[in-house]
C-alpha atoms as a PDB file:
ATOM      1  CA  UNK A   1     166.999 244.565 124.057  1.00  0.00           C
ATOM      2  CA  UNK A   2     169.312 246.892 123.019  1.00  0.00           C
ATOM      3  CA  UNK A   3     173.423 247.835 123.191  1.00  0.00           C
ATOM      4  CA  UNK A   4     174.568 250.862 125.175  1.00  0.00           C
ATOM      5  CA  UNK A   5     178.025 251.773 125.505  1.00  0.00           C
ATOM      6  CA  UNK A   6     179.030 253.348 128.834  1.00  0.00           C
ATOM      7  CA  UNK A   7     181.480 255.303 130.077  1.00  0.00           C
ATOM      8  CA  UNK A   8     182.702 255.393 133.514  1.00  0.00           C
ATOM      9  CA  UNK A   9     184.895 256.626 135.438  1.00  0.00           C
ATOM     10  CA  UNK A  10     186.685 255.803 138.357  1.00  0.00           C
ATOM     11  CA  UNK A  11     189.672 254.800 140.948  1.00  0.00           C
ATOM     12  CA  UNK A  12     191.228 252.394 139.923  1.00  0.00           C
ATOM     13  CA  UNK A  13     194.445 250.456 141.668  1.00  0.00           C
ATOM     14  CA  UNK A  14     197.450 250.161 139.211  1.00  0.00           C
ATOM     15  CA  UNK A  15     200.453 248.480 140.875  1.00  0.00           C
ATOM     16  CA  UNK A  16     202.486 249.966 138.276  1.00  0.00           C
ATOM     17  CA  UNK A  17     202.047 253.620 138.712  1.00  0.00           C
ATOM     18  CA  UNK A  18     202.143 252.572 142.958  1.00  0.00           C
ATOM     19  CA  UNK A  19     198.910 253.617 144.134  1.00  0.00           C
ATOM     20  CA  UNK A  20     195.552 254.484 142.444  1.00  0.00           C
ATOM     21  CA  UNK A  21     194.948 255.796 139.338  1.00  0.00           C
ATOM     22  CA  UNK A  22     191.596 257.928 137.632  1.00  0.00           C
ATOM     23  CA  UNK A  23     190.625 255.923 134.657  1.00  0.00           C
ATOM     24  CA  UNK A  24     187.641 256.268 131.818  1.00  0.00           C
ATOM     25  CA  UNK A  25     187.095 252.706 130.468  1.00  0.00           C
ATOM     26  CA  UNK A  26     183.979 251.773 128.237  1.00  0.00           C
ATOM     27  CA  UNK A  27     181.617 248.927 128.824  1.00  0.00           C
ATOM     28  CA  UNK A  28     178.970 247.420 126.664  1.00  0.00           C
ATOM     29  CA  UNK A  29     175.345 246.796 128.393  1.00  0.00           C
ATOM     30  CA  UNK A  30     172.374 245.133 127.194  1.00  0.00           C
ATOM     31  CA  UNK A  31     169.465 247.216 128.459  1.00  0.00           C
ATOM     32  CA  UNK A  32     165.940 248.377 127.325  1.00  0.00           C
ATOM     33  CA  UNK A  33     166.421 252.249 127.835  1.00  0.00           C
ATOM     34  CA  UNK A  34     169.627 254.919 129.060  1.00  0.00           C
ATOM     35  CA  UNK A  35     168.377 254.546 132.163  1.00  0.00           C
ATOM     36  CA  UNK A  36     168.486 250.434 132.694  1.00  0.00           C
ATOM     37  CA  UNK A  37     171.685 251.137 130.775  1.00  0.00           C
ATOM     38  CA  UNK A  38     173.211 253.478 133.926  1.00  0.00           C
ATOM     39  CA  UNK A  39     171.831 251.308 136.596  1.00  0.00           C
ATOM     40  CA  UNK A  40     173.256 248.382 135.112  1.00  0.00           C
ATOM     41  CA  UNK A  41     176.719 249.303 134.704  1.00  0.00           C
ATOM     42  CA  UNK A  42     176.130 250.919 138.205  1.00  0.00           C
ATOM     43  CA  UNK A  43     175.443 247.678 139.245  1.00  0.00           C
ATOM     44  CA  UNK A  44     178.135 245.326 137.637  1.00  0.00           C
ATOM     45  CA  UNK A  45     180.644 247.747 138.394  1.00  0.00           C
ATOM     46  CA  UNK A  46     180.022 247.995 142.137  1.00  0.00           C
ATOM     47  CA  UNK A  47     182.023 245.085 143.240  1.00  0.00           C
ATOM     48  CA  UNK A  48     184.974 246.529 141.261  1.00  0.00           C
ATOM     49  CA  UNK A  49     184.989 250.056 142.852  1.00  0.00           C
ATOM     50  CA  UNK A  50     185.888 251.724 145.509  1.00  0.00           C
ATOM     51  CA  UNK A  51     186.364 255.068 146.079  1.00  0.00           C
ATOM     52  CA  UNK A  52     184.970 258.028 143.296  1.00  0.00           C
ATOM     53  CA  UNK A  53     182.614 256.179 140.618  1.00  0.00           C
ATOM     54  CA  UNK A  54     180.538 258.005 137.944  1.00  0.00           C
ATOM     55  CA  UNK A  55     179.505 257.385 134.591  1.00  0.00           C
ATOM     56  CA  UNK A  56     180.206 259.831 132.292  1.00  0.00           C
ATOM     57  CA  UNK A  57     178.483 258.789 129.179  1.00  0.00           C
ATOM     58  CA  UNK A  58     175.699 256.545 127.645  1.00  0.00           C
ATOM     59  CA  UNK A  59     175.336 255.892 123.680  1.00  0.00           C
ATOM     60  CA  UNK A  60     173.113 253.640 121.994  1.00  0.00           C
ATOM     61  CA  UNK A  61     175.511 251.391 119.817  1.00  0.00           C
ATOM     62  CA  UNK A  62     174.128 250.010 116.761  1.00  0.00           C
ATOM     63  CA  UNK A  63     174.461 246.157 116.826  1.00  0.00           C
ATOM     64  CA  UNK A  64     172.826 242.946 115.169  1.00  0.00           C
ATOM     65  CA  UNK A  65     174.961 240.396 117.095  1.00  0.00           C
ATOM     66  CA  UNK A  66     177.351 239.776 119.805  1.00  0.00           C
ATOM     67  CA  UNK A  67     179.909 236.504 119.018  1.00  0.00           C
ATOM     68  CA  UNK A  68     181.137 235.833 121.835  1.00  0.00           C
ATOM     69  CA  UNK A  69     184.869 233.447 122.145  1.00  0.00           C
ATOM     70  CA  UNK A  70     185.988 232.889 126.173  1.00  0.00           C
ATOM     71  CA  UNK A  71     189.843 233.090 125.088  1.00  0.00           C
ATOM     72  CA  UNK A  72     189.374 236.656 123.945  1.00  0.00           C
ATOM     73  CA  UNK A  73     190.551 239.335 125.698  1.00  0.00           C
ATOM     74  CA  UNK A  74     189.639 242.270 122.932  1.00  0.00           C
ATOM     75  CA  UNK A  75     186.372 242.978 121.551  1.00  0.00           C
ATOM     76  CA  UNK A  76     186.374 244.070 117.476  1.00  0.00           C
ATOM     77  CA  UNK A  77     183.687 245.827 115.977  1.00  0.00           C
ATOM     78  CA  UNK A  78     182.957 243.806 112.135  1.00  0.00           C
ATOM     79  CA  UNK A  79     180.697 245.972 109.576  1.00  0.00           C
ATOM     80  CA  UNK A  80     178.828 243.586 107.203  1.00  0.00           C
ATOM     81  CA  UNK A  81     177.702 243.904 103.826  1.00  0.00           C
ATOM     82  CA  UNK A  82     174.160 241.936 103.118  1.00  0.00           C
ATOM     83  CA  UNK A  83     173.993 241.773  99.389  1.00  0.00           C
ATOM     84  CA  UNK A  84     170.385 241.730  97.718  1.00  0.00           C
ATOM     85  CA  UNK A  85     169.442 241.615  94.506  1.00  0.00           C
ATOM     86  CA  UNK A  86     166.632 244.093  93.223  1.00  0.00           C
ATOM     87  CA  UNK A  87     163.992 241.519  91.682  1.00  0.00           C
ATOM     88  CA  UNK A  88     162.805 245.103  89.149  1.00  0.00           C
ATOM     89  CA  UNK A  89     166.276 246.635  88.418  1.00  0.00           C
ATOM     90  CA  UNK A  90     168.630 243.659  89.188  1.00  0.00           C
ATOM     91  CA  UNK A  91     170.673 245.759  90.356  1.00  0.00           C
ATOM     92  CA  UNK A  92     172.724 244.778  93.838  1.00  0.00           C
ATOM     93  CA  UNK A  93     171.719 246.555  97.237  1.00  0.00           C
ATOM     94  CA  UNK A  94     174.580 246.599 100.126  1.00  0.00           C
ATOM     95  CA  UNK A  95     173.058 247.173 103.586  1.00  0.00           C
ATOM     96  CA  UNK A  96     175.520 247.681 106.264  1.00  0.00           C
ATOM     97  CA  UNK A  97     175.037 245.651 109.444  1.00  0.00           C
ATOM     98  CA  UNK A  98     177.577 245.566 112.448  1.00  0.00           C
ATOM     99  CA  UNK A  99     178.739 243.147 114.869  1.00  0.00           C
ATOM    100  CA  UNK A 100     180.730 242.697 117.626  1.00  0.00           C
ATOM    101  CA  UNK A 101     183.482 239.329 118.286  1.00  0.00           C
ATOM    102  CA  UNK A 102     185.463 239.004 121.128  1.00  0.00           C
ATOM    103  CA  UNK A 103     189.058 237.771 120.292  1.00  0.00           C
ATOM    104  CA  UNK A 104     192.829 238.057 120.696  1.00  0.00           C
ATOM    105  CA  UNK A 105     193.775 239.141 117.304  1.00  0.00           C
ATOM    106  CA  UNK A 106     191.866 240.394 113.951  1.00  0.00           C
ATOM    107  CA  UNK A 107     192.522 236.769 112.524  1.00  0.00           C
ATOM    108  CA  UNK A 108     190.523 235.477 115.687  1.00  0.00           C
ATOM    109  CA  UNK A 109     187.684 238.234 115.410  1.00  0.00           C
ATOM    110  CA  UNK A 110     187.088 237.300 111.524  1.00  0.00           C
ATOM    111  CA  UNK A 111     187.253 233.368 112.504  1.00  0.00           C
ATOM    112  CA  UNK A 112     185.176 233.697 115.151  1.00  0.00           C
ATOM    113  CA  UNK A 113     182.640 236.121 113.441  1.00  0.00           C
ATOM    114  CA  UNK A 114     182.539 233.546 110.469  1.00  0.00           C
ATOM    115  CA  UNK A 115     182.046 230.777 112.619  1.00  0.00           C
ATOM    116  CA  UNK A 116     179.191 232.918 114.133  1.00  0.00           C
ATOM    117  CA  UNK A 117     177.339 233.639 110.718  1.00  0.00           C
ATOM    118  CA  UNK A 118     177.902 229.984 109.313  1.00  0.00           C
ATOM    119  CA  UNK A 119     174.004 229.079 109.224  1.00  0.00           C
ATOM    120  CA  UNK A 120     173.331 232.052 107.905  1.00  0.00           C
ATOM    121  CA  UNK A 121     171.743 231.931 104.299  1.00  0.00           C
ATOM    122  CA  UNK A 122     171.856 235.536 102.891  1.00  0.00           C
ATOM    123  CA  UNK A 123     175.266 236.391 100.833  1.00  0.00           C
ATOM    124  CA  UNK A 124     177.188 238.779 102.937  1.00  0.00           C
ATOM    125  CA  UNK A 125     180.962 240.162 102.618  1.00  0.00           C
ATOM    126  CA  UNK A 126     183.020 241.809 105.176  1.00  0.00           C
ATOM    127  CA  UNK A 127     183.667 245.375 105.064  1.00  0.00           C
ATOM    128  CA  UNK A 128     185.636 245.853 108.419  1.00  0.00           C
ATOM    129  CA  UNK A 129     186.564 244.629 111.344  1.00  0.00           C
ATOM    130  CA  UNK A 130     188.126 247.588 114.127  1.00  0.00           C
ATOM    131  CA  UNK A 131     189.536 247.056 117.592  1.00  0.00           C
ATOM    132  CA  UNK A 132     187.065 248.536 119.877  1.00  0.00           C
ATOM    133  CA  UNK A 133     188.316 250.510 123.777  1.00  0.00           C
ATOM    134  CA  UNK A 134     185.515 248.273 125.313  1.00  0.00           C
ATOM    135  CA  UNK A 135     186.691 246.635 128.186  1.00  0.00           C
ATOM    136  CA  UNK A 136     183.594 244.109 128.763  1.00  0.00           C
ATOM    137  CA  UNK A 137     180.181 243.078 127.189  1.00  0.00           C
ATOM    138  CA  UNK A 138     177.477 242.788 130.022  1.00  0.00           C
ATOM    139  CA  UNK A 139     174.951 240.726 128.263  1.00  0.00           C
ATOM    140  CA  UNK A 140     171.481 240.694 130.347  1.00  0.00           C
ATOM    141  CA  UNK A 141     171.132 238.082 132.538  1.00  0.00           C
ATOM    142  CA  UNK A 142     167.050 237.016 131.385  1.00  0.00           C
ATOM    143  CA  UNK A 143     167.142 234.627 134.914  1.00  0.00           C
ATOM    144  CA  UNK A 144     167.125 237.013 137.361  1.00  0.00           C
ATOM    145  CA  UNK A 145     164.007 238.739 137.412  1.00  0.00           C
ATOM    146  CA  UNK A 146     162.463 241.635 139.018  1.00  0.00           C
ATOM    147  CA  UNK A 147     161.449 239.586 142.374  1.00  0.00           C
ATOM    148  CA  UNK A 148     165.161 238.063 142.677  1.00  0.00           C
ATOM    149  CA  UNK A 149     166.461 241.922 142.368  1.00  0.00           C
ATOM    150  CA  UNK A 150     163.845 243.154 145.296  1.00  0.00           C
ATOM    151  CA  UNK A 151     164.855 240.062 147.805  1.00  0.00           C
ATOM    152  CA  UNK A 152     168.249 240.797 147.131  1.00  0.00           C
ATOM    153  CA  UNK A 153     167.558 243.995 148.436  1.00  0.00           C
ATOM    154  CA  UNK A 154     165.585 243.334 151.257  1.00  0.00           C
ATOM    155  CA  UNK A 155     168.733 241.271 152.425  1.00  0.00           C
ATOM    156  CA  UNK A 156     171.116 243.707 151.855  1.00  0.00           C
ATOM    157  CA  UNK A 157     168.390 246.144 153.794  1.00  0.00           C
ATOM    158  CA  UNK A 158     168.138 243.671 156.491  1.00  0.00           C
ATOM    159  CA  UNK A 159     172.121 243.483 157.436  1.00  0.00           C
END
């Protein structure tokens, strides 16, 4: 699978500004192509919506991992530096690898990134770790397959 981050944007109801409001909030899907990626977001969006809907973009996002931590609220991007040593030259090699931690401060997004990579055996250091504008990670849901998406259908068909 891979990451897309979508755009979308819509209605939304905001008590403080006393009615609704147009908004453009990014979401992260797990999908196999743009397309998947639209339908999905489409999809887990739906109960959320009402009124105008549309998604305005769809990017491929580079990531090797997802941490994910239920108290966070935020969602940090954390580049990684995998450190190899050239067996010819000895010289080092950095390859840059990102993630993505779900927190409530950068403290919690390192913590919970480190707790994340502690079985890991190759030497790594931490370049960065950003706040990202995504709102929620939509990880694919592997139980539901293709049949339990058509009889879904059919019911909704059949009301």
């Amino acid at each position: 699978m891979q990451w897309f981050e979508c755009k979308v944007k819509y209605d939304k109801m905001v008590p403080e500004a006393g009615g609704q409001k147009v908004v453009t909030e990014v979401y992260l899907v797990d999908a196999l192509s743009f397309t998947e990626a639209e339908a999905r977001i489409t999809e887990e969006m739906e109960p959320y919506v009402s009124g105008e809907f549309s998604v305005t973009a769809v990017r491929r996002m580079n990531l090797s991992d997802v941490f994910y931590h239920e108290g966070g609220d935020r969602w940090y991007k954390v580049k990684t530096n995998f450190i190899t040593i050239d067996e010819k030259t000895a010289a080092e090699k950095r390859t840059a690898s990102f993630q993505l931690a779900q927190a409530s401060s950068f403290k919690g997004a390192y913590d919970v990134f480190m707790e994340g990579m502690k079985g890991t055996m190759a030497d790594f250091e931490v370049a960065s770790i950003t706040e990202t504008q995504l709102m929620d990670v939509f990880a694919a849901d592997l139980q539901r397959t293709q049949a339990d998406k058509a009889a879904q259908q059919e019911a909704k068909k059949a009301e």
